[in-house]
Protein backbone atom coordinates (compact mmCIF):
# COMPACT_ATOMS: atom_id res chain seq x y z
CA UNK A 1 40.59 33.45 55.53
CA UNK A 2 39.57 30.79 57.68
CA UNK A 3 36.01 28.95 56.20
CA UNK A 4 32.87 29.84 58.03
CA UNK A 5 31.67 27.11 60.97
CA UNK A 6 28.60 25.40 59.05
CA UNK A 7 25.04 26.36 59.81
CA UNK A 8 23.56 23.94 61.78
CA UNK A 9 20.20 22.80 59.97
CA UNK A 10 17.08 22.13 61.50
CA UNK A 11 15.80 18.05 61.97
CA UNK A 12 12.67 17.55 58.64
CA UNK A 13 9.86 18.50 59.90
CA UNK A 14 8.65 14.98 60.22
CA UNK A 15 11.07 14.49 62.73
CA UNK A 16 10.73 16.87 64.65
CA UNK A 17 7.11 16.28 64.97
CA UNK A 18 7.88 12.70 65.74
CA UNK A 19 10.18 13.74 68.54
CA UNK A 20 7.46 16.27 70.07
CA UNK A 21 5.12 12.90 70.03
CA UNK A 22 7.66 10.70 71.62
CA UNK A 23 8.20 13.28 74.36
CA UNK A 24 4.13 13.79 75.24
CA UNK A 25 4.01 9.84 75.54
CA UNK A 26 6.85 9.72 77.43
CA UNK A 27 5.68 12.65 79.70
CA UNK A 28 2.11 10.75 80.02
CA UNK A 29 3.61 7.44 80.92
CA UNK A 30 5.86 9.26 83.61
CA UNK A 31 3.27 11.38 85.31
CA UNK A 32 1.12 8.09 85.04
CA UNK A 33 3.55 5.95 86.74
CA UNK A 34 4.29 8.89 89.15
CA UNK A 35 0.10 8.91 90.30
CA UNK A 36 0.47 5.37 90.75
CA UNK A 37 3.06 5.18 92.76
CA UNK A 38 2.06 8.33 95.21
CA UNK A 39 -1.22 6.02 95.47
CA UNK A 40 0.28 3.09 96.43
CA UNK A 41 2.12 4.52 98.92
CA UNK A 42 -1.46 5.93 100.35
CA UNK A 43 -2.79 2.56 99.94
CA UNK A 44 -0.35 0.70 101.45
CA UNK A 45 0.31 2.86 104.60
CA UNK A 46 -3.14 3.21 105.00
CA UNK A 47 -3.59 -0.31 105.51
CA UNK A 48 -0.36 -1.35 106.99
CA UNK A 49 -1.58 1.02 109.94
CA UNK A 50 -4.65 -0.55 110.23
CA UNK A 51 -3.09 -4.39 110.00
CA UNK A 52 -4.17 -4.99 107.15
CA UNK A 53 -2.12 -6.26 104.20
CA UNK A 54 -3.02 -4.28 101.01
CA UNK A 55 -2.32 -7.18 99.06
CA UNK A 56 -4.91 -9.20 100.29
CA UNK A 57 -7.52 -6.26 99.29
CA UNK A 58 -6.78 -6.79 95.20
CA UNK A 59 -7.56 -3.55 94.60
CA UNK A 60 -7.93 -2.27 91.34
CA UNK A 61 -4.86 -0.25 89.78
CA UNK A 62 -7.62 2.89 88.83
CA UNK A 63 -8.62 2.73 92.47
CA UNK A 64 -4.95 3.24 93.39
CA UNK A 65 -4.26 5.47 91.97
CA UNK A 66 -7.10 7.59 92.32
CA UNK A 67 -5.62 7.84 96.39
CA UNK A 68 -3.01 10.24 95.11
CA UNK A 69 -5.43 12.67 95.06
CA UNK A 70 -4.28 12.88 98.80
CA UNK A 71 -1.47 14.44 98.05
CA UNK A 72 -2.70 16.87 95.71
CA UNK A 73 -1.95 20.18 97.96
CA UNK A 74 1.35 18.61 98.33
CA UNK A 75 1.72 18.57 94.92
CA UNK A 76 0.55 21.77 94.30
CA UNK A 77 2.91 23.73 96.56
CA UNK A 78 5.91 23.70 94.25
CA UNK A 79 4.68 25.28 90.85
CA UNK A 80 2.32 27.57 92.95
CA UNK A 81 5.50 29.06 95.44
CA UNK A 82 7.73 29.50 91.75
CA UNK A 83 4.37 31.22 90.43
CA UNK A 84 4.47 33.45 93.68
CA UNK A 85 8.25 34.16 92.88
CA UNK A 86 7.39 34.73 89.46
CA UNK A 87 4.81 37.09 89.92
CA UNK A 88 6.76 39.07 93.27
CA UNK A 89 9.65 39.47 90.74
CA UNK A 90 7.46 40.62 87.81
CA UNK A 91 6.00 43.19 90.24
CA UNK A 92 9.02 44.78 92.25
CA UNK A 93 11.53 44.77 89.12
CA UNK A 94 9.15 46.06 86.43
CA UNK A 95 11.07 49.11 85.57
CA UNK A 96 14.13 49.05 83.40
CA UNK A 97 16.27 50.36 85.87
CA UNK A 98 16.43 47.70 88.46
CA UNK A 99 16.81 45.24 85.40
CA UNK A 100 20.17 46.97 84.77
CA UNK A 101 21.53 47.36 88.54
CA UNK A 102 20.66 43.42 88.24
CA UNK A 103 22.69 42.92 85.31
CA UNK A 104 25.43 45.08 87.21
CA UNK A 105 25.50 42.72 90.13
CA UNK A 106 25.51 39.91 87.93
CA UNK A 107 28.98 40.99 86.13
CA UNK A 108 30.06 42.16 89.68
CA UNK A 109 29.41 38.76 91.22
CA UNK A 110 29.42 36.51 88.33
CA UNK A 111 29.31 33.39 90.53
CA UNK A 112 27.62 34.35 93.45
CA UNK A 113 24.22 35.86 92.14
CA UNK A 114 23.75 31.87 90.28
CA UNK A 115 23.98 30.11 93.57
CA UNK A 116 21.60 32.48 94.61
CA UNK A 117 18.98 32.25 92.34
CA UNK A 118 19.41 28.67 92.36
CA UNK A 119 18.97 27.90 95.62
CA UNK A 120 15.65 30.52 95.60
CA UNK A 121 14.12 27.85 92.80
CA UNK A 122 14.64 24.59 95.10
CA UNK A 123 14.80 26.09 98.51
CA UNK A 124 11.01 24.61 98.79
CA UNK A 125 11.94 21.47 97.87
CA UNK A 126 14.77 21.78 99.85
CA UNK A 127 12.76 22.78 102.98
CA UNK A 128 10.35 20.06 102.91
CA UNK A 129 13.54 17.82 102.99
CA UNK A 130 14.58 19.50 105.86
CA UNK A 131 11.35 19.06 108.20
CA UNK A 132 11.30 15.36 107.34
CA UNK A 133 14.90 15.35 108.35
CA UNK A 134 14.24 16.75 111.97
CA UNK A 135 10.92 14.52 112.28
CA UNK A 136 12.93 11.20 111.04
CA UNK A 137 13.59 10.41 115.09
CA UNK A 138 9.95 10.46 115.57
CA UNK A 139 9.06 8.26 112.99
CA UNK A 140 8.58 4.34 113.38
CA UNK A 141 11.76 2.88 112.06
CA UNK A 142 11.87 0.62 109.49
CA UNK A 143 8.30 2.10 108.15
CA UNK A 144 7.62 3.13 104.68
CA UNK A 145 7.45 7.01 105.78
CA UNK A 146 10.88 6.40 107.17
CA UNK A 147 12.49 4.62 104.11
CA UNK A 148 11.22 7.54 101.71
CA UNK A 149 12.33 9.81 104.21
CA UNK A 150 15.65 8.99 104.11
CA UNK A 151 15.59 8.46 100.22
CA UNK A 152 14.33 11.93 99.99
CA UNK A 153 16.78 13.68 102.71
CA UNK A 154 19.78 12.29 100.38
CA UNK A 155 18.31 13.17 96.72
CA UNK A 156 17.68 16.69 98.67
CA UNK A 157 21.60 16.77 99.34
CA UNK A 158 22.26 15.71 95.91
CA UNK A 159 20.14 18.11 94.13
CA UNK A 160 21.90 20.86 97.10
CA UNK A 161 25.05 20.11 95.95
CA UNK A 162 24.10 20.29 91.90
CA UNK A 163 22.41 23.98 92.03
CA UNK A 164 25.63 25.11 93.73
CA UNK A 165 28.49 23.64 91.30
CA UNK A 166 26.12 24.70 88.55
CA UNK A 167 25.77 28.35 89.59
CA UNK A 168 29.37 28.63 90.99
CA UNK A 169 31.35 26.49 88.47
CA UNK A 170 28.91 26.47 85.22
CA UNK A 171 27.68 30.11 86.44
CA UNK A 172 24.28 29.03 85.26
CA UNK A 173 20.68 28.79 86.64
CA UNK A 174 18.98 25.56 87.06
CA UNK A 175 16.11 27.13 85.14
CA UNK A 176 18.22 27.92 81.89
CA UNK A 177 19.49 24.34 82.40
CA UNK A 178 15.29 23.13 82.77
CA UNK A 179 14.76 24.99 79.27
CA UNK A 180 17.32 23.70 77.62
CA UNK A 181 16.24 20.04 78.56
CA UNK A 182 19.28 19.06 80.58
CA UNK A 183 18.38 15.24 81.59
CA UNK A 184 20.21 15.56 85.19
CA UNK A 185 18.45 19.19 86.72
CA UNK A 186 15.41 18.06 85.23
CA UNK A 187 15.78 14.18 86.86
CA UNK A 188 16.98 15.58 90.49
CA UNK A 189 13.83 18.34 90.78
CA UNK A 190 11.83 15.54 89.73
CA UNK A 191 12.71 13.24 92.04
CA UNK A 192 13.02 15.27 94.94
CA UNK A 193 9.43 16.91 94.13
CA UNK A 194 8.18 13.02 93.58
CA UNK A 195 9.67 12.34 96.90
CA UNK A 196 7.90 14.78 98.75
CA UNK A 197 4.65 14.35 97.31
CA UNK A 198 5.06 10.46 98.57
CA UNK A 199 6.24 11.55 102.28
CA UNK A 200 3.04 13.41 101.95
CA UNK A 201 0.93 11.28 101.25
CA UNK A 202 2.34 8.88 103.45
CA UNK A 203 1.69 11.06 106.59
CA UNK A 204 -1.96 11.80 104.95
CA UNK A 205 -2.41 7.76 105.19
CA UNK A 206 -0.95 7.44 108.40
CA UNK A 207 -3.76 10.70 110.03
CA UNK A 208 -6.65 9.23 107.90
CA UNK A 209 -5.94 5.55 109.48
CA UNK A 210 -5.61 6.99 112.70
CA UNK A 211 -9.22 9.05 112.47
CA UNK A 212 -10.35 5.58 111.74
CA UNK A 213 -9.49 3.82 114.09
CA UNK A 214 -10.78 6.36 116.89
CA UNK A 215 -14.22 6.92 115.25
CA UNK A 216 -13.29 10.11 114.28
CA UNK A 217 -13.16 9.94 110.59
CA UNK A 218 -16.59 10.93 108.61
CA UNK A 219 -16.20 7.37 107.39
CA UNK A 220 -15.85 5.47 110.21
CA UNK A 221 -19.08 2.58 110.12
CA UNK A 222 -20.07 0.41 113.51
CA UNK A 223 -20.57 -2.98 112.06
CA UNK A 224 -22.16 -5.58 113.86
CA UNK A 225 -22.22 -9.34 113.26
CA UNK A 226 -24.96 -12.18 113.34
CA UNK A 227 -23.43 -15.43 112.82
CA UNK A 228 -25.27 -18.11 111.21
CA UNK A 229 -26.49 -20.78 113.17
CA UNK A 230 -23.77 -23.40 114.39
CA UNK A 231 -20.78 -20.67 113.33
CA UNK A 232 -18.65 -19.35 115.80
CA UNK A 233 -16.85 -15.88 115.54
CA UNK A 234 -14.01 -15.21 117.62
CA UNK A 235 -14.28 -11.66 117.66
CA UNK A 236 -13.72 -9.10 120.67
CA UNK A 237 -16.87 -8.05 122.92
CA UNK A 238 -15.82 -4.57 121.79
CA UNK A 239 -16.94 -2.05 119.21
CA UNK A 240 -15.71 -2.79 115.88
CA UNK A 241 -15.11 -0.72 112.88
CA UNK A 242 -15.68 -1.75 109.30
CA UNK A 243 -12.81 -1.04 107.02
CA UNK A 244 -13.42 -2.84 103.42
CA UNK A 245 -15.92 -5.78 102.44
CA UNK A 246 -13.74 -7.44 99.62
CA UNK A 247 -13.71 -11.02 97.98
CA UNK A 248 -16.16 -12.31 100.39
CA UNK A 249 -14.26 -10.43 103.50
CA UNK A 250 -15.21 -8.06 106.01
CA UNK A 251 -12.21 -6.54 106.92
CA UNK A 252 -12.15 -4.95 110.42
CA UNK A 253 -10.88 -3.47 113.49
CA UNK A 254 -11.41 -2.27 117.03
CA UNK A 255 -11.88 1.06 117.99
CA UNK A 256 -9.24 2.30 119.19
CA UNK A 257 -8.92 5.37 122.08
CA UNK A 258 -7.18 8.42 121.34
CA UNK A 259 -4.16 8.56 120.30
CA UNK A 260 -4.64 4.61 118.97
CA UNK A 261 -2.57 1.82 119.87
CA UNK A 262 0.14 1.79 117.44
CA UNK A 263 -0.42 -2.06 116.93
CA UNK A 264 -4.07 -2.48 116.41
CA UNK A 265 -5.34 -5.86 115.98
CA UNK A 266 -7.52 -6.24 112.62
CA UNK A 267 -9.99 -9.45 111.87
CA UNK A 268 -11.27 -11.10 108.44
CA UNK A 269 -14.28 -12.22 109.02
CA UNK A 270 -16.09 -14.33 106.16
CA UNK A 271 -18.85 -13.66 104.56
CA UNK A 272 -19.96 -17.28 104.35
CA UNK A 273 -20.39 -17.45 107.89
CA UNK A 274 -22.46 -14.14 108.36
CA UNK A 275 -26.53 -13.91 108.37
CA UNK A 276 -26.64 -10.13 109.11
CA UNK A 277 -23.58 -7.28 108.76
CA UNK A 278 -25.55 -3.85 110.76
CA UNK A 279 -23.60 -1.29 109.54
CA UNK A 280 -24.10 2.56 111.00
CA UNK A 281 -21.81 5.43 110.63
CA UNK A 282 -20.51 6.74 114.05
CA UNK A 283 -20.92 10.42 113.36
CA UNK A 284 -23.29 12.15 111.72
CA UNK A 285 -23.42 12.94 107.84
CA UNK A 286 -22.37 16.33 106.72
CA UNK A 287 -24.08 19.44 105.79
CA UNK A 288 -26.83 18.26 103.59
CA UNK A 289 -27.32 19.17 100.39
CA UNK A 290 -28.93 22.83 99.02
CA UNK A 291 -32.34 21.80 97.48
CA UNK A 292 -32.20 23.58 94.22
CA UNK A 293 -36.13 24.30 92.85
CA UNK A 294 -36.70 23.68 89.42
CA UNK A 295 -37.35 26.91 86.87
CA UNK A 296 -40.57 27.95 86.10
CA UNK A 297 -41.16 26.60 82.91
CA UNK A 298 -38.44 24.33 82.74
């Protein structure tokens, strides 16, 4: 008789506990790195549409990435539409029978019924890709939305083109292949989800700076000047808006009419040579806050 295949053993459990570690840190410094960059992105086409080099505002790398907060629905979207699914399937296929008409088809179409389900996980991600891919003509060329655009349209086609040869060749689902901690599925839905959370937060930037510039943002200030005596400011007659006060820089621009001009001009304007910056917000503050009166006794 042939000898038995040996029994795999399990790693000490030292090991393993060591390789659970090594995967949180490495799954903190990835998701850190990810925040970062989605907030850099907001940063930098924030300011790039209002002139303004981001570089020149030495902003703090909390502060950065803080802005990817913008693109938090964005991020959201994904795990809640596969919770939806989730949930949908729990709730029409609860009985046994349409389990076993499922594992019917499945024998029946061995190949087909994998591409299926496949393309039902990343057809989200898929469709985002999509809508950037019909918008691309609109967008400026040679901007940073367009660049991740196009990055994202081809790591769309490349994660298209996995899902299918793994559900019609491997005639397995891209969520077996997530469990099992396949590198490539879990690198492609990565980057494609990373990818649309920056295109996101990119055309977040790009609205926000625009609000700005017209007056129409909740934080858009008036700022007036008053030079010292014997300085000279060589700023427009118009209004002007007050963007950051950094490093001893008022960093501004003028308003701009609706939609704005899609070159506005922007002005540093040092603080050395001011007396007195008036500063008033252009539309009124928000629904004040509920007064909340104290317990008796407390």
């Amino acid at each position: 008789a042939a000898p038995a295949p040996p029994t795999p053993t399990a790693p000490p459990p030292a090991i393993a506990a060591a390789g659970r570690v090594l995967e949180s840190v490495v799954a903190a410094a990835v998701g850190s790195t990810a925040l970062y960059l989605v907030g850099s992105i907001y940063v930098d086409t924030y300011y790039g549409r209002l002139s303004i080099g981001a570089t020149s505002l030495d902003l703090a790398p909390p502060f950065i990435a803080l802005q990817s907060v913008h693109a938090l629905r964005r991020l959201l979207e994904y795990p809640s539409a596969l919770l939806l699914f989730w949930v949908i399937s729990r709730t029409v296929f609860p009985a046994r029978r349409p389990r076993v008409q499922f594992d019917r088809a499945r024998l029946r179409f061995p190949r087909l019924l994998p591409v299926l389900a496949n393309l039902a996980v990343v057809a989200p991600l898929l469709l985002v890709a999509v809508v950037l891919e019909v918008r691309e003509q609109t967008l400026a060329p040679r901007s940073l939305l367009t660049e991740v655009a196009q990055v994202q349209g081809e790591a769309a086609l490349a994660l298209l083109l996995y899902v299918i040869w793994l559900g019609w060749s491997q005639r397995a689902t891209i969520i077996s292949q997530v469990r099992e901690r396949r590198l490539v599925p879990i690198a492609l839905v990565f980057a494609v989800y990373l990818l649309n959370a920056l295109t996101s937060t990119a055309a977040a930037a790009q609205r926000s700076a625009e609000l700005l510039l017209t007056g129409a943002a909740d934080e858009s200030l008036l700022v007036e000047f008053t030079p010292k005596a014997g300085a000279q400011l060589a700023l427009p007659d118009g209004e002007l808006l007050l963007v950051a006060a950094r490093g001893g820089i008022y960093y501004v621009v003028e308003r701009q009419p609706a939609p704005p001009n899609p070159r506005p001009t922007a002005y540093m304007v040092p603080a050395p040579s001011i007396d007195l910056a008036r500063v008033q917000r252009l539309n009124d503050a928000g629904i004040p806050l509920i007064d909340i009166e104290p317990a008796e006794g407390g």
